[in-house]
Protein backbone atom coordinates (compact mmCIF):
# COMPACT_ATOMS: atom_id res chain seq x y z
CA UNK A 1 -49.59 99.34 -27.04
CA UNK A 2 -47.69 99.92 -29.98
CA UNK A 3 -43.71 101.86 -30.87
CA UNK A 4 -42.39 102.68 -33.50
CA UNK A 5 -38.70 101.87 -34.63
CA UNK A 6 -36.18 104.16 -32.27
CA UNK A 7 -39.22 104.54 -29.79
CA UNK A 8 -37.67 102.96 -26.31
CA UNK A 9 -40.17 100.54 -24.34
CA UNK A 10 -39.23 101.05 -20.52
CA UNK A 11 -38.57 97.67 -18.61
CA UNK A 12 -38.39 97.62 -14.72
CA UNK A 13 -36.36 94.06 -13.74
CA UNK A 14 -37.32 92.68 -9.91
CA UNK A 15 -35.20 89.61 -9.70
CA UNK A 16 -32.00 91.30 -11.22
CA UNK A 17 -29.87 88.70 -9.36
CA UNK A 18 -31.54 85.80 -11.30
CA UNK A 19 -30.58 87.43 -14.60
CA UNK A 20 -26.85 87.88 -13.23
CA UNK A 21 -24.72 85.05 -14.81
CA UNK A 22 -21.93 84.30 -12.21
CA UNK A 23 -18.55 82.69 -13.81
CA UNK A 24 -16.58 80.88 -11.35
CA UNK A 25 -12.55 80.15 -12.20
CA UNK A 26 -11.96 76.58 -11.52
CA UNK A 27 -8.04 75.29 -11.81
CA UNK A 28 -7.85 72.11 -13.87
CA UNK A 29 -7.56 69.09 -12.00
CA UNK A 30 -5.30 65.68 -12.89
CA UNK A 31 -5.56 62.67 -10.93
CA UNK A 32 -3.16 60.01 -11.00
CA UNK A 33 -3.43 55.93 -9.49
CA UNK A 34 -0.43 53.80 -7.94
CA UNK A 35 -0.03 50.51 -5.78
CA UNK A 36 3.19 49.94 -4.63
CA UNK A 37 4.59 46.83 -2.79
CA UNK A 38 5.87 47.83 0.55
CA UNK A 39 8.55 45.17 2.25
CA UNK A 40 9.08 45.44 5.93
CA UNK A 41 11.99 46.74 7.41
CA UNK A 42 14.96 45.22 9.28
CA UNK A 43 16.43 43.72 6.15
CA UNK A 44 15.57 47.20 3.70
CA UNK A 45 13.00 48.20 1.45
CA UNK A 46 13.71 45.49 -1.69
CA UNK A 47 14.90 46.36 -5.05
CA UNK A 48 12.91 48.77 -6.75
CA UNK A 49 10.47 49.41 -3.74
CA UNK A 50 12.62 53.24 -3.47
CA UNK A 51 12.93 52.41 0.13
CA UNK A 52 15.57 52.04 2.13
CA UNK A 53 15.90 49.77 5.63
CA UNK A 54 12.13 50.12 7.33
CA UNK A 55 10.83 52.86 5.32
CA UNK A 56 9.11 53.36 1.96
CA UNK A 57 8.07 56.75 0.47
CA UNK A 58 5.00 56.99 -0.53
CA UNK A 59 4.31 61.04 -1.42
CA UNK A 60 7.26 63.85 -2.64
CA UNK A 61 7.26 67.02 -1.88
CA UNK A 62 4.74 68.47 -4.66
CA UNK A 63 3.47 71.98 -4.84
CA UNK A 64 1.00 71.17 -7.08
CA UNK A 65 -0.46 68.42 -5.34
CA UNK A 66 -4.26 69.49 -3.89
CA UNK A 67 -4.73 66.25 -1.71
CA UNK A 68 -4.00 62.36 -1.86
CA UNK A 69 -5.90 59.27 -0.57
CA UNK A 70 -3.62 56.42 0.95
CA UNK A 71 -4.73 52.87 1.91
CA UNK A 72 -2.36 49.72 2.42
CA UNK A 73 -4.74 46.85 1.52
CA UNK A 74 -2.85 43.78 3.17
CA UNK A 75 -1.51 45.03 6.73
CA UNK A 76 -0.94 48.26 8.56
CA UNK A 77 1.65 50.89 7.89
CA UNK A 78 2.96 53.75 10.14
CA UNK A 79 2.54 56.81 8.20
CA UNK A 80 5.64 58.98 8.85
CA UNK A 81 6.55 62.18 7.95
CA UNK A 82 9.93 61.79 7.08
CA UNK A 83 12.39 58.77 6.30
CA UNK A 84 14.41 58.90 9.24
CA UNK A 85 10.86 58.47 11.44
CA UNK A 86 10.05 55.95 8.95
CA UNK A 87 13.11 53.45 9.93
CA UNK A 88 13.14 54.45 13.93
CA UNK A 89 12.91 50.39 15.21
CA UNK A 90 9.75 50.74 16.10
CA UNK A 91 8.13 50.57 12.71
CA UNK A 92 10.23 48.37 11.47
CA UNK A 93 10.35 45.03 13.99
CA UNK A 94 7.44 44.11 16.22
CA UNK A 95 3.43 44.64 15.63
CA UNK A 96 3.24 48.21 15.38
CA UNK A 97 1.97 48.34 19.14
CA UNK A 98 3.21 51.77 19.77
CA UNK A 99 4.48 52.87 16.51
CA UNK A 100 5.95 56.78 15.57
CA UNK A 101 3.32 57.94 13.36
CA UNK A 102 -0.25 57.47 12.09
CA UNK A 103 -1.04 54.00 12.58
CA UNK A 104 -3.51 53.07 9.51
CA UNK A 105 -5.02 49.98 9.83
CA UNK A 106 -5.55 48.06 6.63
CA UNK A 107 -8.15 48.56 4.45
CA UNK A 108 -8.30 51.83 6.14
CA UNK A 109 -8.71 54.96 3.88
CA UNK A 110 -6.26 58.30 4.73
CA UNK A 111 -7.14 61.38 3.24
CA UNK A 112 -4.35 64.00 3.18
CA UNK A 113 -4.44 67.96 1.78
CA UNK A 114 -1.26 69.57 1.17
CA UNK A 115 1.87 68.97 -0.65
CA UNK A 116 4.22 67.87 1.78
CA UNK A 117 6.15 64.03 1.66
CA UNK A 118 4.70 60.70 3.21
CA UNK A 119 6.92 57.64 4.37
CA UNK A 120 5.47 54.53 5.64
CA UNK A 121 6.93 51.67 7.14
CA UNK A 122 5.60 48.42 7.94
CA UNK A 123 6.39 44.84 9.25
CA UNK A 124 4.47 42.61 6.44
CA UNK A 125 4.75 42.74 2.88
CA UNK A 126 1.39 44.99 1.99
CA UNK A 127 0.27 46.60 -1.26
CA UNK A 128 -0.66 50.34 -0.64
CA UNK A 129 -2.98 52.58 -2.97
CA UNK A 130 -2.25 56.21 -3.78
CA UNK A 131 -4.10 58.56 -5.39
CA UNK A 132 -3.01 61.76 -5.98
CA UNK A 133 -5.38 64.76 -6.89
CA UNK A 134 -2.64 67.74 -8.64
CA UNK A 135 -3.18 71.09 -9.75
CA UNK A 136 -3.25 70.99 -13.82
CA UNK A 137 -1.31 73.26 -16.23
């Protein structure tokens, strides 16, 4: 079968949907790493820890934040949602028997969505990880 220039060639198409290119919008992403030092209560957070007596904070209020990974690598924290539940004298003397808040055992992994704070608390000296998956710009 042959055409000649301007003659059209009729096509039928039976798997449209495989020709269809879908574009999806995906938001840019920006991760960022910490470990901080967290001191036990009952005598403050030290110098330069940004806590105060029994409490440490570990996540600001961020709108852009998607969702963060926690995990205190030398002892347990209670995982508070505010600094005033942070320093109540139950997370800060003792073993964290009965503490108020999430009790995360060490070496334990904590996944969090949103973009509200964190506070922890804890009664030994532990190292904590935080990373932190925000909306980019």
């Amino acid at each position: 079968m042959s055409h000649e220039d301007g003659d059209a060639v009729g096509v039928h198409i039976t798997n449209f949907e495989d020709l269809v290119f879908r574009t999806e919008e995906t938001e840019p992403e920006h991760f960022s790493f910490e470990t901080l030092i967290i001191e036990p209560g009952q005598g403050g957070g030290s110098v330069g820890t940004g806590g105060q007596p029994g409490q440490q904070s570990l996540l600001t209020l961020d709108p852009l934040r998607k969702d963060a990974s926690i995990v205190p690598l030398d002892a347990p924290i209670a995982l508070c949602s505010s600094a005033q539940q942070a320093s109540r004298p139950w997370n800060t003397v003792g073993g964290l028997l009965l503490p108020d808040g999430a009790l995360i055992l060490q070496g334990q992994a904590v996944s969090l969505e949103g973009t509200g704070p964190a506070w922890a608390s804890c009664q030994t000296a532990t190292r904590v990880t935080i990373i932190i998956n925000r909306r980019g710009s």
